[in-house]
N, C-alpha and C. Protein backbone atom coordinates (compact mmCIF):
# COMPACT_ATOMS: atom_id res chain seq x y z
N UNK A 1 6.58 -64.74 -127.76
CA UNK A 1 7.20 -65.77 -128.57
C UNK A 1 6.68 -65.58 -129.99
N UNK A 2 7.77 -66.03 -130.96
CA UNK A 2 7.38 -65.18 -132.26
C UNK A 2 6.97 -66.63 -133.04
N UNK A 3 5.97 -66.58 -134.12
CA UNK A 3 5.40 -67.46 -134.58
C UNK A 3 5.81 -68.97 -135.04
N UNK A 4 7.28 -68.13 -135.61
CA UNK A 4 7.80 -69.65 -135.96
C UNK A 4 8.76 -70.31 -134.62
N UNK A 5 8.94 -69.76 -133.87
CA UNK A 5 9.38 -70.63 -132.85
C UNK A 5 8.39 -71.45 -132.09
N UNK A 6 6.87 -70.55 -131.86
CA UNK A 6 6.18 -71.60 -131.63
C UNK A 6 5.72 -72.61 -132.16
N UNK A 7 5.71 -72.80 -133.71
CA UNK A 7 5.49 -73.69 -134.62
C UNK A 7 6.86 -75.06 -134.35
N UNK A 8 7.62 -74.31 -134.18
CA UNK A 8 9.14 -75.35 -134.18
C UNK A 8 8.60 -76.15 -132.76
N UNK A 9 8.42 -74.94 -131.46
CA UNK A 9 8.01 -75.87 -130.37
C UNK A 9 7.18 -76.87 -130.37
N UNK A 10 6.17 -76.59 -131.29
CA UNK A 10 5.04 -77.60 -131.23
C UNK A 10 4.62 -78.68 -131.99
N UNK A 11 6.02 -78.87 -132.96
CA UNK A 11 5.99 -79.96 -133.60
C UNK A 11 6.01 -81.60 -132.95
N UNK A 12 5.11 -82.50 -133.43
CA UNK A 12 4.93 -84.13 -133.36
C UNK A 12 6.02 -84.67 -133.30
N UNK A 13 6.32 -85.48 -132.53
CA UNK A 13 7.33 -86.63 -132.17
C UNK A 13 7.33 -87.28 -130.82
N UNK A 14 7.81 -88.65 -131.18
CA UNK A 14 8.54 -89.18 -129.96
C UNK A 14 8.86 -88.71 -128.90
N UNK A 15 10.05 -87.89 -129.36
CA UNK A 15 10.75 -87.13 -128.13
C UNK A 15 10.39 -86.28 -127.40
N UNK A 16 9.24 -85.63 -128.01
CA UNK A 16 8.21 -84.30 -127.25
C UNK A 16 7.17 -85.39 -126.34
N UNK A 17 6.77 -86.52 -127.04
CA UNK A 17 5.89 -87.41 -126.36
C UNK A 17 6.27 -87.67 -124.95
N UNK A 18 7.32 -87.92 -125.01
CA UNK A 18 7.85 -88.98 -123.83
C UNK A 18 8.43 -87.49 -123.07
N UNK A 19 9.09 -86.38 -123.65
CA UNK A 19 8.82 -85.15 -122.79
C UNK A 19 7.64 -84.59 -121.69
N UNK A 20 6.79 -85.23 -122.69
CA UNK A 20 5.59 -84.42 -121.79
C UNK A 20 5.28 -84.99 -120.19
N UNK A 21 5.30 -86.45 -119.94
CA UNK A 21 5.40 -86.99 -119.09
C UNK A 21 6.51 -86.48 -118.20
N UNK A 22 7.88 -86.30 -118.47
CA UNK A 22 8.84 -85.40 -117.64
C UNK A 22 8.21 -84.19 -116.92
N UNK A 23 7.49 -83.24 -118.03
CA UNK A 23 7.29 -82.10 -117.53
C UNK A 23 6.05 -81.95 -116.67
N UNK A 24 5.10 -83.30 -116.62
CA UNK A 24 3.86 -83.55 -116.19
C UNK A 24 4.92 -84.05 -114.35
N UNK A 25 5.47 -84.96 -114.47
CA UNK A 25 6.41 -85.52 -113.18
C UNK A 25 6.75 -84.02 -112.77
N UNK A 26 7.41 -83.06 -113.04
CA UNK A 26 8.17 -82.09 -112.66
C UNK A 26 7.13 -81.55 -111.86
N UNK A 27 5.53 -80.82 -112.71
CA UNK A 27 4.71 -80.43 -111.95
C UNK A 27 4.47 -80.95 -110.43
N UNK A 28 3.85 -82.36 -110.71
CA UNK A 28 4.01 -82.94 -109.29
C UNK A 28 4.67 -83.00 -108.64
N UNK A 29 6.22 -83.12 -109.06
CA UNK A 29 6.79 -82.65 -107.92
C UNK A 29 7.31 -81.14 -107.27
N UNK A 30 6.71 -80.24 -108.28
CA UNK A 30 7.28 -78.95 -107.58
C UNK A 30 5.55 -78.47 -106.74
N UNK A 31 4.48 -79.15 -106.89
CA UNK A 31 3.56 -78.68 -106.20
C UNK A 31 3.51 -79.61 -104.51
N UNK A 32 3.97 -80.91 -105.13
CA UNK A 32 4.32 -81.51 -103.57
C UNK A 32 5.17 -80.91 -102.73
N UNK A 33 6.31 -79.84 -103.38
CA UNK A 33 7.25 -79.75 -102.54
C UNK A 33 7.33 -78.22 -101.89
N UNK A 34 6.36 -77.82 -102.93
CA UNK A 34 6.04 -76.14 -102.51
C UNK A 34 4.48 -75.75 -101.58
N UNK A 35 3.06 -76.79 -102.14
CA UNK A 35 2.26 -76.30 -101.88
C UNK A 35 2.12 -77.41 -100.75
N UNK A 36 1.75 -76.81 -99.49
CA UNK A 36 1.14 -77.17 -97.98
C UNK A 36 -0.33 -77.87 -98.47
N UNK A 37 -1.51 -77.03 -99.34
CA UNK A 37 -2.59 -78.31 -99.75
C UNK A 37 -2.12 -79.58 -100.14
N UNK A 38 -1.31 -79.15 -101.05
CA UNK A 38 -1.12 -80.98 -102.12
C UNK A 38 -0.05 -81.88 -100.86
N UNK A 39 0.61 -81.94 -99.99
CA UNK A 39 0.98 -82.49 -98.99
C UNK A 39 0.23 -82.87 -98.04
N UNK A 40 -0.77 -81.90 -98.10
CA UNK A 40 -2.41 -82.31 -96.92
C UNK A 40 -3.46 -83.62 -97.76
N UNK A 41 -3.63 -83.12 -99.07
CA UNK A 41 -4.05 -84.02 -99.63
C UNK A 41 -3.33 -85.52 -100.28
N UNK A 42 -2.36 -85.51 -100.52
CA UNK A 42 -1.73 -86.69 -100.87
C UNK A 42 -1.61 -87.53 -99.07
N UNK A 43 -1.52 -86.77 -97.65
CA UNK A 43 -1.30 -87.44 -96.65
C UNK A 43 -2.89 -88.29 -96.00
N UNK A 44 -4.22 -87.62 -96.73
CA UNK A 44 -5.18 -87.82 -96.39
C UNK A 44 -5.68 -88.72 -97.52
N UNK A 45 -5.55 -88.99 -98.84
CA UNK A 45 -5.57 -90.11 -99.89
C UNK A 45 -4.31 -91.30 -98.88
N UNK A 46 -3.57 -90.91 -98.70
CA UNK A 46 -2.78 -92.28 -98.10
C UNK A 46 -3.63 -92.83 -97.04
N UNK A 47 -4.38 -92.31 -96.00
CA UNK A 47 -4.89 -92.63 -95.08
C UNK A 47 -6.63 -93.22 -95.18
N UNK A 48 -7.10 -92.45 -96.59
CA UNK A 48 -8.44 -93.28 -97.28
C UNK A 48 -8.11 -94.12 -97.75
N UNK A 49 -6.77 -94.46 -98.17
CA UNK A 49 -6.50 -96.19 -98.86
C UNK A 49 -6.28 -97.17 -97.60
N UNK A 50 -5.97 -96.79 -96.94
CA UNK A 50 -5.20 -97.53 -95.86
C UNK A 50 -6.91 -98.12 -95.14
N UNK A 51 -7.63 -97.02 -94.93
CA UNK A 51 -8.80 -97.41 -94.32
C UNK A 51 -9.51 -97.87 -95.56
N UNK A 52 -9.75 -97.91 -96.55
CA UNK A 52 -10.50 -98.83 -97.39
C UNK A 52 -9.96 -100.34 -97.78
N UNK A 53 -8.48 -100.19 -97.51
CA UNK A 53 -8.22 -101.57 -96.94
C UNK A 53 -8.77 -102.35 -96.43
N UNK A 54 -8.88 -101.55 -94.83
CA UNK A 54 -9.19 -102.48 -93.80
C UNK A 54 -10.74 -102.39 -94.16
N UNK A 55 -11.54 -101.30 -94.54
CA UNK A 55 -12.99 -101.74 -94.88
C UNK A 55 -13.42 -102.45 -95.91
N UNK A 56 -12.42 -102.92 -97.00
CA UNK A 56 -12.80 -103.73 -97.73
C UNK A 56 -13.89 -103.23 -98.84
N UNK A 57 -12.98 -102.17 -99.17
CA UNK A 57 -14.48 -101.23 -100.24
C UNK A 57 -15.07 -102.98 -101.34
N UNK A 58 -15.50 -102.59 -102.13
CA UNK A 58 -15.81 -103.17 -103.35
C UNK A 58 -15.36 -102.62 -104.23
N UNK A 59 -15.77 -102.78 -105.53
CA UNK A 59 -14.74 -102.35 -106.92
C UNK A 59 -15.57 -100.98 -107.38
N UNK A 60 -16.96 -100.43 -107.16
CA UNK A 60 -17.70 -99.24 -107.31
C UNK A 60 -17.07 -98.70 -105.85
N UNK A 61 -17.11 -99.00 -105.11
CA UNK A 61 -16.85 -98.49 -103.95
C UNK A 61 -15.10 -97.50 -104.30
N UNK A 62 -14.18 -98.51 -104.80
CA UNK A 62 -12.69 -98.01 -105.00
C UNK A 62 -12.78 -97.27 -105.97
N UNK A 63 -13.67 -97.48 -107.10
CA UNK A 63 -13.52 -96.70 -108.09
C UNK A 63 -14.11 -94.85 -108.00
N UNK A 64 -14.98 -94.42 -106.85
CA UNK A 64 -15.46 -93.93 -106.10
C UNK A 64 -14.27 -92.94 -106.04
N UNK A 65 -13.44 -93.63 -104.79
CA UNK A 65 -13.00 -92.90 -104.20
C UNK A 65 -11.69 -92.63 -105.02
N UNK A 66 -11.32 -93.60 -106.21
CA UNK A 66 -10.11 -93.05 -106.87
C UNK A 66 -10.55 -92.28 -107.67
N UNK A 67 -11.78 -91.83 -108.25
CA UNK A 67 -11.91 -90.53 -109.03
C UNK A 67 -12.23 -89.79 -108.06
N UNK A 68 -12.61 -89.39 -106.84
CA UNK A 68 -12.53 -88.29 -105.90
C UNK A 68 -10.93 -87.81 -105.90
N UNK A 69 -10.33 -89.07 -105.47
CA UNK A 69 -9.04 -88.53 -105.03
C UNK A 69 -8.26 -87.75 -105.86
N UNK A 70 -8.60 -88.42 -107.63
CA UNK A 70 -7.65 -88.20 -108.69
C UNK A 70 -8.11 -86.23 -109.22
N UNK A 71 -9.71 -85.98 -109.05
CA UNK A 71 -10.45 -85.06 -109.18
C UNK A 71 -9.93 -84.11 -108.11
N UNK A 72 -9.73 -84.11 -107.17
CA UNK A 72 -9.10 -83.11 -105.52
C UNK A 72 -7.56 -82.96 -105.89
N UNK A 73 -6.93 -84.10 -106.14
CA UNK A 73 -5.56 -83.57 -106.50
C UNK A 73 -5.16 -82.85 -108.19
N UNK A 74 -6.05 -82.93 -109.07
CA UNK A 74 -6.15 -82.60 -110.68
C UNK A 74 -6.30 -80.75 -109.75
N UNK A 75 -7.24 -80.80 -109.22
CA UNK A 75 -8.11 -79.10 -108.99
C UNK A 75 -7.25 -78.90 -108.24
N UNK A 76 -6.53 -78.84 -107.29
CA UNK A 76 -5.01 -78.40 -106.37
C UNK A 76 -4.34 -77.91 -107.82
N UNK A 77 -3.66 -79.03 -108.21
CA UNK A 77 -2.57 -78.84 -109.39
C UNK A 77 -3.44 -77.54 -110.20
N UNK A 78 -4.26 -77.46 -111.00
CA UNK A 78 -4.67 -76.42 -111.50
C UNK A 78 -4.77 -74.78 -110.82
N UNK A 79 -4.94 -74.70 -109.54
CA UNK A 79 -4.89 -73.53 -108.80
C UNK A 79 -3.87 -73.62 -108.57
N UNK A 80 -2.78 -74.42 -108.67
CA UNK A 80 -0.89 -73.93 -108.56
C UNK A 80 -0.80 -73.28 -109.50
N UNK A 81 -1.08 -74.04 -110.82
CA UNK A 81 -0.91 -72.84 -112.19
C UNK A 81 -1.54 -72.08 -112.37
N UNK A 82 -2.51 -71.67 -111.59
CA UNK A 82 -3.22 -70.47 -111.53
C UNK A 82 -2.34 -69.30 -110.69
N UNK A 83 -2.11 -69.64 -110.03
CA UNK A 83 -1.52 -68.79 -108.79
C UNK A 83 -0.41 -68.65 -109.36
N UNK A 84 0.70 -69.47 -110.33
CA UNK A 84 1.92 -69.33 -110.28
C UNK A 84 1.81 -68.20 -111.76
N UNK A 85 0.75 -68.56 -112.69
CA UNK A 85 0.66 -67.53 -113.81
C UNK A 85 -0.10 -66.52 -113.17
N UNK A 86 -0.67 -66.08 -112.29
CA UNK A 86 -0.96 -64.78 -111.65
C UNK A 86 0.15 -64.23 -110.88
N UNK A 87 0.67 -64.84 -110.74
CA UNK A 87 2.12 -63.95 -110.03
C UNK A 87 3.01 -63.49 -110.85
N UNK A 88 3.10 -64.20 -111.94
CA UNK A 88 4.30 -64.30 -113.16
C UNK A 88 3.18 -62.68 -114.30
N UNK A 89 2.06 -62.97 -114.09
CA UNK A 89 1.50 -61.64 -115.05
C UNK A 89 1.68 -60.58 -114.06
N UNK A 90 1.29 -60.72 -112.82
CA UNK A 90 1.04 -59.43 -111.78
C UNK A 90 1.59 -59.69 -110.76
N UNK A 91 3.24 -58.96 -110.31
CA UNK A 91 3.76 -59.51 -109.77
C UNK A 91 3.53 -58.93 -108.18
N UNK A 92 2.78 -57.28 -108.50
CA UNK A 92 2.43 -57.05 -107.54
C UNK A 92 1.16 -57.47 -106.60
N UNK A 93 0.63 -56.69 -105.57
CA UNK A 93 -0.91 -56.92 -104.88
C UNK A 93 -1.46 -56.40 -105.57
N UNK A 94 -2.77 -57.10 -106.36
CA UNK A 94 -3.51 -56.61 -107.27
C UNK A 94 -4.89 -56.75 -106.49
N UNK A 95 -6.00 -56.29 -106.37
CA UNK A 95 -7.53 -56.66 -106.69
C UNK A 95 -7.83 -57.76 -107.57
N UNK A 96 -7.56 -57.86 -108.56
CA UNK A 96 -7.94 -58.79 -109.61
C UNK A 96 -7.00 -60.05 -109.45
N UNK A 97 -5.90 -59.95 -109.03
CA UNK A 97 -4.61 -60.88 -109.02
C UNK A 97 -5.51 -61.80 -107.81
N UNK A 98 -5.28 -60.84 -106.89
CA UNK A 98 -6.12 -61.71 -105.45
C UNK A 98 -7.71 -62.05 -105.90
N UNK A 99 -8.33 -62.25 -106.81
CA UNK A 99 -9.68 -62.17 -106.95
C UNK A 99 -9.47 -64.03 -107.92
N UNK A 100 -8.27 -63.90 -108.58
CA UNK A 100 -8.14 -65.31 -109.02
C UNK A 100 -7.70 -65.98 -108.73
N UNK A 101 -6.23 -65.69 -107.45
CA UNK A 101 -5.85 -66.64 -106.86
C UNK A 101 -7.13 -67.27 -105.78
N UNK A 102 -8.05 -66.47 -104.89
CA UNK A 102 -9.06 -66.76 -104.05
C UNK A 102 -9.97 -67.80 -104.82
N UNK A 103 -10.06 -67.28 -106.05
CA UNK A 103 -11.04 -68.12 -107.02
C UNK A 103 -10.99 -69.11 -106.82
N UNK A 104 -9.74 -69.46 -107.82
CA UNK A 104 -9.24 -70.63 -107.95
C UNK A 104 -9.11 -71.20 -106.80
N UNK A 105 -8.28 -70.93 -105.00
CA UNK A 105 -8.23 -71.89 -104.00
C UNK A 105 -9.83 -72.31 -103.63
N UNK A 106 -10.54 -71.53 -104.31
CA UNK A 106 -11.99 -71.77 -103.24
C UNK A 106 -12.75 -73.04 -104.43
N UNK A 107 -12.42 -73.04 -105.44
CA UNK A 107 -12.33 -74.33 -106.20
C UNK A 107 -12.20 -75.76 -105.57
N UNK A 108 -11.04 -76.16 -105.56
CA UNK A 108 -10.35 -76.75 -105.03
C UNK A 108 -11.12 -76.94 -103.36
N UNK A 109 -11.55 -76.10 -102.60
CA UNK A 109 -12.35 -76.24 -101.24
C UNK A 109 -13.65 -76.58 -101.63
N UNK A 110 -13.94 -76.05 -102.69
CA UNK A 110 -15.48 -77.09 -102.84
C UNK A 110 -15.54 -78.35 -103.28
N UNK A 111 -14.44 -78.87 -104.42
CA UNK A 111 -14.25 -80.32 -104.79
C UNK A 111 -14.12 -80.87 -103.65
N UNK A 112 -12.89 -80.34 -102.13
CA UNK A 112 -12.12 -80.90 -101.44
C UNK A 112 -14.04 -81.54 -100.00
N UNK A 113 -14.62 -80.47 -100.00
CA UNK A 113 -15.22 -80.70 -99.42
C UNK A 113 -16.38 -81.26 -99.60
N UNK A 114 -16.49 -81.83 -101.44
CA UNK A 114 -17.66 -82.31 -101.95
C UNK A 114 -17.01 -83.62 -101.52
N UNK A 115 -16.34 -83.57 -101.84
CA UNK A 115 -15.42 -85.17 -101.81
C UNK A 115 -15.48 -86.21 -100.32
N UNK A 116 -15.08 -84.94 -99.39
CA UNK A 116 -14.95 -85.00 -97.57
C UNK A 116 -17.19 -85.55 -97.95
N UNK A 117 -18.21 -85.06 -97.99
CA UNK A 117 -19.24 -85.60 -97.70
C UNK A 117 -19.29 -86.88 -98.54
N UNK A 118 -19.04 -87.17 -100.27
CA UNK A 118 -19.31 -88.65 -100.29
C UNK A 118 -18.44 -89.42 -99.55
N UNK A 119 -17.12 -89.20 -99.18
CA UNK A 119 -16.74 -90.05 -98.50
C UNK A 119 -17.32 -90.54 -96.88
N UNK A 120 -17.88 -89.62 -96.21
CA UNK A 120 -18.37 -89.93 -95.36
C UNK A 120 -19.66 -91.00 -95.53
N UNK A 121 -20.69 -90.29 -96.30
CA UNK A 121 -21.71 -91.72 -97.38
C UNK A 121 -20.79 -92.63 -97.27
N UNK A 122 -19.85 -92.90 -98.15
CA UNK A 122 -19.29 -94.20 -98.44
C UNK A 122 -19.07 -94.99 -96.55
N UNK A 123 -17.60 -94.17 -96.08
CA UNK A 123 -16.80 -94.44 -95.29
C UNK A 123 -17.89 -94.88 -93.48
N UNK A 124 -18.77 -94.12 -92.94
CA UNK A 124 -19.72 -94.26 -92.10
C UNK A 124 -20.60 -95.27 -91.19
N UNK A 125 -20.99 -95.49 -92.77
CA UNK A 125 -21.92 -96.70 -92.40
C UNK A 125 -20.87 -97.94 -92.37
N UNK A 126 -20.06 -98.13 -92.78
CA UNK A 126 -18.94 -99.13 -92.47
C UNK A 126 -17.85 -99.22 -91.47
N UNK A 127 -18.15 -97.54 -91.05
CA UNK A 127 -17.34 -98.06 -89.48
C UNK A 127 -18.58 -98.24 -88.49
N UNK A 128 -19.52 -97.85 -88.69
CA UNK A 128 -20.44 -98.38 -88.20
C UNK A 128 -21.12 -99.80 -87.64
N UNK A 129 -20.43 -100.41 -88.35
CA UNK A 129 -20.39 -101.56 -88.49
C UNK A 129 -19.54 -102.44 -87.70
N UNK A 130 -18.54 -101.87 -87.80
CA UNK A 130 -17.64 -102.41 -87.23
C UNK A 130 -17.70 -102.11 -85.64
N UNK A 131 -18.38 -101.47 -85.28
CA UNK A 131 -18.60 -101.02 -83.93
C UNK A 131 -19.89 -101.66 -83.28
């Protein structure tokens, strides 16, 4: 892309404003509808609300788990555009191609599974309780 078109693209306004939100919606929905994680994770956030319902978090407690949730689905979305601009540069099987898509999913498995232990902290001792 040649300089002044990107200058034209990247000009201030309204209409680019309220664009960006479109193109932010679009993401989400082409990673809900393509990627098998972000369907695993949006079905397992439905099911930590549902049970913090019934456990009755507190307001540190919710706030907790909505920056886990918001943090696990942000790092998904980022290894889509990782994966989707590694395919789009290297369209073939690369070494290096596969070295960033792996990267990047194994990202995303350490947030996913940092997240899986505080929630257990949190979630545990309160079914515990209940039993």
């Amino acid at each position: 892309m040649n300089e002044e078109k990107r200058k034209e693209q990247k000009k201030r306004g309204i209409k680019r404003f309220f664009n960006s939100f479109h193109y932010s919606w679009d993401g989400l929905k082409y990673a809900f509808k393509y990627e098998q994680s972000m369907f695993v994770h949006v079905l397992v956030t439905i099911l930590l609300i549902v049970l913090a319902i019934i456990l009755k978090l507190d307001f540190k407690e919710w706030l907790l788990c909505i920056v886990l949730i918001g943090l696990v689905i942000s790092t998904e979305l980022i290894n889509t555009a990782i994966e989707a601009v590694v395919d789009l540069a290297c369209p073939e099987v690369h070494p290096l191609a596969k070295t960033a898509k792996d990267t990047a999913a194994a990202a995303v498995l350490v947030f996913a599974m940092t997240s899986l232990i505080c929630g257990l902290f949190l979630f545990v001792p309160k079914l515990l309780e209940l039993l």
